[in-house]
C-alpha atoms as a PDB file:
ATOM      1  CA  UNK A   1       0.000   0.000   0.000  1.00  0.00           C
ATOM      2  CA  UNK A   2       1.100   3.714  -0.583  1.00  0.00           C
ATOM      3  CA  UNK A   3      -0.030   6.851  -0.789  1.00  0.00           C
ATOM      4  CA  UNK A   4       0.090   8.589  -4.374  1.00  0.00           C
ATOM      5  CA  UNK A   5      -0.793  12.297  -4.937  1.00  0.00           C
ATOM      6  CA  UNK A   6      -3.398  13.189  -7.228  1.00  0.00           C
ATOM      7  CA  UNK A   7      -2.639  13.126 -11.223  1.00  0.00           C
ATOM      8  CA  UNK A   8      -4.307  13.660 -14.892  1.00  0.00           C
ATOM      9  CA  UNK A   9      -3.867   9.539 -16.299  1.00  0.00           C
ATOM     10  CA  UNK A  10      -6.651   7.899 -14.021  1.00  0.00           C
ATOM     11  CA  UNK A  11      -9.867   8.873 -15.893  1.00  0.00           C
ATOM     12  CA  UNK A  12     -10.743   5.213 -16.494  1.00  0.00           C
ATOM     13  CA  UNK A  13     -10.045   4.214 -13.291  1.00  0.00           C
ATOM     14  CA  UNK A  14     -11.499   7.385 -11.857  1.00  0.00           C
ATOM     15  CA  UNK A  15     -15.227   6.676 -13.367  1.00  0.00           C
ATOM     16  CA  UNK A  16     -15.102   3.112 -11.843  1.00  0.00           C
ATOM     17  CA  UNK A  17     -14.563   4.183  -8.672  1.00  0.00           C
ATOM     18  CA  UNK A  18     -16.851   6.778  -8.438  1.00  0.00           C
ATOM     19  CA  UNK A  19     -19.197   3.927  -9.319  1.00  0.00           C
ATOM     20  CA  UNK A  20     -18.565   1.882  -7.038  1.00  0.00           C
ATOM     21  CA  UNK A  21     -18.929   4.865  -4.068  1.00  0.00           C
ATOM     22  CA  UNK A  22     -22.035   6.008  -5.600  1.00  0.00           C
ATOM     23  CA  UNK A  23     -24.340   3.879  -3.289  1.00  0.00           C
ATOM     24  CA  UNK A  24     -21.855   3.405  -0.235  1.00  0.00           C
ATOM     25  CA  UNK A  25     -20.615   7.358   0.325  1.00  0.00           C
ATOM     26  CA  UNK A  26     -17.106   8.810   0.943  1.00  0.00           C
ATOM     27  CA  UNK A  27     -17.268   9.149   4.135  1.00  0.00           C
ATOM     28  CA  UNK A  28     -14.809  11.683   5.479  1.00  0.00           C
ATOM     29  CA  UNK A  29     -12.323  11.442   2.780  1.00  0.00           C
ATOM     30  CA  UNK A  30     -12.388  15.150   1.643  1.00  0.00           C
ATOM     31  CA  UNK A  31     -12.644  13.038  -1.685  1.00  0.00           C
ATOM     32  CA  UNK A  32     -14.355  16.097  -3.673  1.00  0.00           C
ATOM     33  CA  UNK A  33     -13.290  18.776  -1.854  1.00  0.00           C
ATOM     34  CA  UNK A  34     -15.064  21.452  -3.473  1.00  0.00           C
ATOM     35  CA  UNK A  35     -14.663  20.302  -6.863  1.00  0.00           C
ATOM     36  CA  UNK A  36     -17.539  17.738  -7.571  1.00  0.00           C
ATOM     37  CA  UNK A  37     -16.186  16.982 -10.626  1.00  0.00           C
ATOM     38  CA  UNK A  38     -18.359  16.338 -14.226  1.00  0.00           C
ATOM     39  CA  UNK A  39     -17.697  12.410 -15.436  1.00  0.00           C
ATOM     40  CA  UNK A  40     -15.680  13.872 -18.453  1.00  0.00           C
ATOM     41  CA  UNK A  41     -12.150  13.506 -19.276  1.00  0.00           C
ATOM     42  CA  UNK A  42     -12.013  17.489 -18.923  1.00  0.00           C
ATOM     43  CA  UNK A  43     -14.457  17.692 -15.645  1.00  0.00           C
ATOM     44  CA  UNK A  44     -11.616  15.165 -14.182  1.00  0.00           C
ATOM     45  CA  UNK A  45      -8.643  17.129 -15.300  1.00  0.00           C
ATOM     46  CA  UNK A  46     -10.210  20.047 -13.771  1.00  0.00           C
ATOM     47  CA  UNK A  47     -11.085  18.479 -10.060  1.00  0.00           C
ATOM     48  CA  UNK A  48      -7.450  17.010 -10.507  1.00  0.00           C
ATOM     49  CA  UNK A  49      -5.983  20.472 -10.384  1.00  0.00           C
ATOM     50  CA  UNK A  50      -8.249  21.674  -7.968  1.00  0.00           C
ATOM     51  CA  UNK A  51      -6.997  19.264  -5.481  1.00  0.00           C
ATOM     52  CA  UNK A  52      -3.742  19.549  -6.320  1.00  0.00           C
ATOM     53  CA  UNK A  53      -4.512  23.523  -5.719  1.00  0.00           C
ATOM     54  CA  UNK A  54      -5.970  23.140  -2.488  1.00  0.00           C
ATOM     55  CA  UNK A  55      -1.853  21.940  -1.268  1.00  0.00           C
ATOM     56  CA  UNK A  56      -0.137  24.340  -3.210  1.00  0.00           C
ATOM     57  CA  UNK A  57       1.665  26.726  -0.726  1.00  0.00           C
ATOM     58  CA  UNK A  58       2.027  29.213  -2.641  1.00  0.00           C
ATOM     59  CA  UNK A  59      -1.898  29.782  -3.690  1.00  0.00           C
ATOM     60  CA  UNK A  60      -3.846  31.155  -0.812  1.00  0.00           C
ATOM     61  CA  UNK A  61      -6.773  28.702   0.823  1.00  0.00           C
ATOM     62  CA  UNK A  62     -10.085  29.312  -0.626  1.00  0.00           C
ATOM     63  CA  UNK A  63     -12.294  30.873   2.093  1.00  0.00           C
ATOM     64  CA  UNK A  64     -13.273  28.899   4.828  1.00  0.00           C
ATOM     65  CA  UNK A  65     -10.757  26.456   3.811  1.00  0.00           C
ATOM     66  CA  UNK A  66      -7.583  25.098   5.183  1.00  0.00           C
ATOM     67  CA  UNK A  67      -4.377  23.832   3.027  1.00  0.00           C
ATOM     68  CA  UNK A  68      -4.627  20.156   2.408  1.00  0.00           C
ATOM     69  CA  UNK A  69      -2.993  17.491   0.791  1.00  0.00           C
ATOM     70  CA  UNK A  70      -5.118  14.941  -0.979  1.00  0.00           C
ATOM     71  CA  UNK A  71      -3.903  11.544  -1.715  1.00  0.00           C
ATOM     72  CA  UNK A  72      -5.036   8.312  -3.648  1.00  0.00           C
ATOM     73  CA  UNK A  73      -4.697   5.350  -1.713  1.00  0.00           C
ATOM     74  CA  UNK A  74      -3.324   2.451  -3.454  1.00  0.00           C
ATOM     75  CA  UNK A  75      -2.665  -1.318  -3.387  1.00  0.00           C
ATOM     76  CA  UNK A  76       0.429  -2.944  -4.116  1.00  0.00           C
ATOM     77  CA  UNK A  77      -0.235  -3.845  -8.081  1.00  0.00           C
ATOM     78  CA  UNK A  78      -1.121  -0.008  -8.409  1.00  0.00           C
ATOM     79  CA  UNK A  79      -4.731  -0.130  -7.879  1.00  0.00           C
ATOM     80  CA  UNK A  80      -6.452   2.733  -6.532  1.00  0.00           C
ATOM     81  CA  UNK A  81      -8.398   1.608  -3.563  1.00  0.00           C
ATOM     82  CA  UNK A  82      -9.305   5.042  -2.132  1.00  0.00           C
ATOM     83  CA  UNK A  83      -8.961   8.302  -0.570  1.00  0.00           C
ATOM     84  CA  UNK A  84      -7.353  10.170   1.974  1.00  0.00           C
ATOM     85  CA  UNK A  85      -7.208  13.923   2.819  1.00  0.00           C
ATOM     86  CA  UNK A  86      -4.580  15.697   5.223  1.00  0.00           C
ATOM     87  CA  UNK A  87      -5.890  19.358   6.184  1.00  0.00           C
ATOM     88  CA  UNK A  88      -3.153  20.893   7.493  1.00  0.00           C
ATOM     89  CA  UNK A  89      -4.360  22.675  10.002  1.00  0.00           C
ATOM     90  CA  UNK A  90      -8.178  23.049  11.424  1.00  0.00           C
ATOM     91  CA  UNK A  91     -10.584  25.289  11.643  1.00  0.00           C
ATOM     92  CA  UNK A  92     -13.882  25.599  13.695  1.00  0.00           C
ATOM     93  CA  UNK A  93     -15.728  22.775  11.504  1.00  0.00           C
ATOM     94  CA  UNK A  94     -12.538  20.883  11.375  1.00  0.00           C
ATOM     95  CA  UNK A  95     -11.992  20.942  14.873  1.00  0.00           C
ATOM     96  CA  UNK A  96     -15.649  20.108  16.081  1.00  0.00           C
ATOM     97  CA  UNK A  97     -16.199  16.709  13.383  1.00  0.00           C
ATOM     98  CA  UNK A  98     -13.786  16.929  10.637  1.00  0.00           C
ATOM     99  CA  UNK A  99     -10.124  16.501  11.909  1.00  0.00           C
ATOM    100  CA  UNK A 100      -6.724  16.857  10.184  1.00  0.00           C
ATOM    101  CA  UNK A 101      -7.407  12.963   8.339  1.00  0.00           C
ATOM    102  CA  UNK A 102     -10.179  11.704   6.409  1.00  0.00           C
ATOM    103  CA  UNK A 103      -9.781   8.984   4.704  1.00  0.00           C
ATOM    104  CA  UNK A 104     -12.078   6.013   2.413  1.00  0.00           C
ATOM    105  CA  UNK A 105     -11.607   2.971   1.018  1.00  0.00           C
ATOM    106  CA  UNK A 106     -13.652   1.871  -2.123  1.00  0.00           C
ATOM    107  CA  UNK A 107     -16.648  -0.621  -0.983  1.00  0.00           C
ATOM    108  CA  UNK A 108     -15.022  -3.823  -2.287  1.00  0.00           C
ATOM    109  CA  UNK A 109     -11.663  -3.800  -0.672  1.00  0.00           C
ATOM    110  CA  UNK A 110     -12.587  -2.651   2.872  1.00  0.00           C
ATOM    111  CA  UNK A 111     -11.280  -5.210   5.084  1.00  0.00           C
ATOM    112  CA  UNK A 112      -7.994  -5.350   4.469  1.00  0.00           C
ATOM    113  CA  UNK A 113      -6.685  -2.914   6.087  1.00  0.00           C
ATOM    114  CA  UNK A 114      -6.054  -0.403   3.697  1.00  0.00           C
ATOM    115  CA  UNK A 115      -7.184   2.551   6.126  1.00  0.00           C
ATOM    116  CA  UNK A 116      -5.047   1.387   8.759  1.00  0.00           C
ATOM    117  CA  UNK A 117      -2.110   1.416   6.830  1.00  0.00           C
ATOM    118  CA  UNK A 118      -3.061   4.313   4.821  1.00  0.00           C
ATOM    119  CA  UNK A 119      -3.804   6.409   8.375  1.00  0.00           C
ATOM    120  CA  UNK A 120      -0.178   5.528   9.492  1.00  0.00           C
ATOM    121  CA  UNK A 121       1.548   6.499   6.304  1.00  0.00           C
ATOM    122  CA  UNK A 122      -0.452   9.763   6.897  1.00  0.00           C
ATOM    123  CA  UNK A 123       0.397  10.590  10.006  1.00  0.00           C
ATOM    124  CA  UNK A 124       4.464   9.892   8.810  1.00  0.00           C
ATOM    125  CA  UNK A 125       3.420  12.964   6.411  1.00  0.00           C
ATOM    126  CA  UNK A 126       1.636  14.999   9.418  1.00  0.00           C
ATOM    127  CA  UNK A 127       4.874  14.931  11.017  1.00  0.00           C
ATOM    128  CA  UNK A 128       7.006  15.583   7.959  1.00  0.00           C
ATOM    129  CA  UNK A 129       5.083  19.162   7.887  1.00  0.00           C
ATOM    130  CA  UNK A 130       5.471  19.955  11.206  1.00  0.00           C
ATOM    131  CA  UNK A 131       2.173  18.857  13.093  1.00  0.00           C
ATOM    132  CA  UNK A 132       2.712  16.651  16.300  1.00  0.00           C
ATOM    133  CA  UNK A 133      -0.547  15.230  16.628  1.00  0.00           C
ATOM    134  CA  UNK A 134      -4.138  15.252  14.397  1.00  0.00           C
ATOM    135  CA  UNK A 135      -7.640  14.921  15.265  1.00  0.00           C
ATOM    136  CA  UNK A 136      -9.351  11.765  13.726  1.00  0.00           C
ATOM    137  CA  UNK A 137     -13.063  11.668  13.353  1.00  0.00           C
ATOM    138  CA  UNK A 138     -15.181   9.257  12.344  1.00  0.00           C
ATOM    139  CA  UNK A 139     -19.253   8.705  12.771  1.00  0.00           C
ATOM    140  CA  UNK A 140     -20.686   7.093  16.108  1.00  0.00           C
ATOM    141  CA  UNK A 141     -21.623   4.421  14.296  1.00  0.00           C
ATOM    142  CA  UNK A 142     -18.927   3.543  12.646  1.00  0.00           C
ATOM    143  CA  UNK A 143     -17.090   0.950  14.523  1.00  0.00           C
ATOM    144  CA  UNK A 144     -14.529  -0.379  12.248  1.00  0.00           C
ATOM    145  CA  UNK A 145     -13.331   3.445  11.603  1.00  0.00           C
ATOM    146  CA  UNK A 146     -12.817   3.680  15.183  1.00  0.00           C
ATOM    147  CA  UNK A 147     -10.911   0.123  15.465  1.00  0.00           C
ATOM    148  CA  UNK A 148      -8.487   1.618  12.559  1.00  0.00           C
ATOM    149  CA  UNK A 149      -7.948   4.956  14.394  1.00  0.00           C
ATOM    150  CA  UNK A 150      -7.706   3.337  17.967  1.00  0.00           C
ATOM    151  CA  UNK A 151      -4.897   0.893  16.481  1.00  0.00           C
ATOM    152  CA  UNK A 152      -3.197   3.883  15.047  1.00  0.00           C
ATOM    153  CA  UNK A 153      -2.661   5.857  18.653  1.00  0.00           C
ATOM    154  CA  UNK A 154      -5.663   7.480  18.344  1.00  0.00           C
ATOM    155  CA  UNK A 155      -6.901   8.636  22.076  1.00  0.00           C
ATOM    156  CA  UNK A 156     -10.400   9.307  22.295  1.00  0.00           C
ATOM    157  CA  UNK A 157     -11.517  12.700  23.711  1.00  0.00           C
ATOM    158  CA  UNK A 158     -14.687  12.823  23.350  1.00  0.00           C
ATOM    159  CA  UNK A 159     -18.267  12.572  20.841  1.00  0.00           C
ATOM    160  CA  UNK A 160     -19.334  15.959  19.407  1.00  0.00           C
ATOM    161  CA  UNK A 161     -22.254  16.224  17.016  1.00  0.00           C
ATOM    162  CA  UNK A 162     -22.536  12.351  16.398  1.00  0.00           C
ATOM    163  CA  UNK A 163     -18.957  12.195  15.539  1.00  0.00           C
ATOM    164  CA  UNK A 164     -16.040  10.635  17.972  1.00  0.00           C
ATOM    165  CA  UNK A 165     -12.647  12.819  17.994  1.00  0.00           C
ATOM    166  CA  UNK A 166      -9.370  11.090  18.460  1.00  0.00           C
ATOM    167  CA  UNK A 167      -6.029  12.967  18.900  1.00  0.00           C
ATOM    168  CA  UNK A 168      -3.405  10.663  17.694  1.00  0.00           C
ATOM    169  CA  UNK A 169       0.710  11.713  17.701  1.00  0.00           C
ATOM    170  CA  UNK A 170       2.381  11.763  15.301  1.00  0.00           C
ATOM    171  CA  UNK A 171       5.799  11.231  16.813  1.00  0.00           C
ATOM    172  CA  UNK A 172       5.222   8.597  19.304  1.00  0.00           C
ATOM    173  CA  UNK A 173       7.830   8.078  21.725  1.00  0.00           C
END
């Protein structure tokens, strides 16, 4: 598993996982950010580059946004598998039941650990930009989400809004 940064030569790939999702949700990846994106080879470029905008230093944050890095989560043979967002740093929404780290994994490879590997390789980038720990959120309900941020340090604070917050280290000693 690794985590690859967006880029423009996934369209095929791009329209069967948006298939697969479109019954089952993205919960919490940041997957669209705000750039729902049109099932064209153009309306893909487009939400491409506005992800890849949303991390680029020097552009400022849109309003009522925060910097983040947005990855594609990806099996060994190069399949993408999923989604995962870094925000780099929160604000009021974020802090309440959004977090630093959202992540999904496409319907028909969950259970096999994919977010649990994919939330560790995260927080390794966390700390390579200078943040020593991240809130985690996932849904009340959403018990295996909570198993995959508990096994990753994640220390539960408390439940806000239906969501459970986690502050996990990134540099644990």
């Amino acid at each position: 598993m690794h985590l690859r940064s967006p880029d423009f030569d996934r369209f095929a790939d791009f329209c069967a996982i948006v298939e697969e999702f479109a019954g089952a949700g993205l919960h919490g990846s940041g997957f669209w950010g705000d750039h729902q994106p049109v099932l064209t080879e153009s309306g893909y470029a487009a939400w491409v580059q506005g992800l890849l905008d949303e991390g680029d230093e020097t552009l400022p944050p849109q309003e009522g946004r925060v910097k983040c890095s947005y990855f594609w989560i990806m099996d060994e043979d190069g399949a993408w598998v999923g989604f995962l967002a870094l925000r780099r740093s929160l604000n009021d929404f974020l802090l309440e039941e959004g977090g630093h780290i959202g992540y999904s994994v496409r319907p028909s490879r969950r259970r096999e650990r994919f977010a649990t590997r994919a939330l560790a390789a995260a927080l390794g980038e966390a700390a390579a930009l200078g943040i020593d720990r991240v809130l985690v959120t996932c849904d009340e309900d959403n018990i295996p989400s909570a198993r995959t941020i508990e096994v990753n340090g994640g220390l539960y604070e408390d439940s806000r809004n239906g969501k459970r917050r986690y502050w996990i280290p990134t540099n644990p000693r």
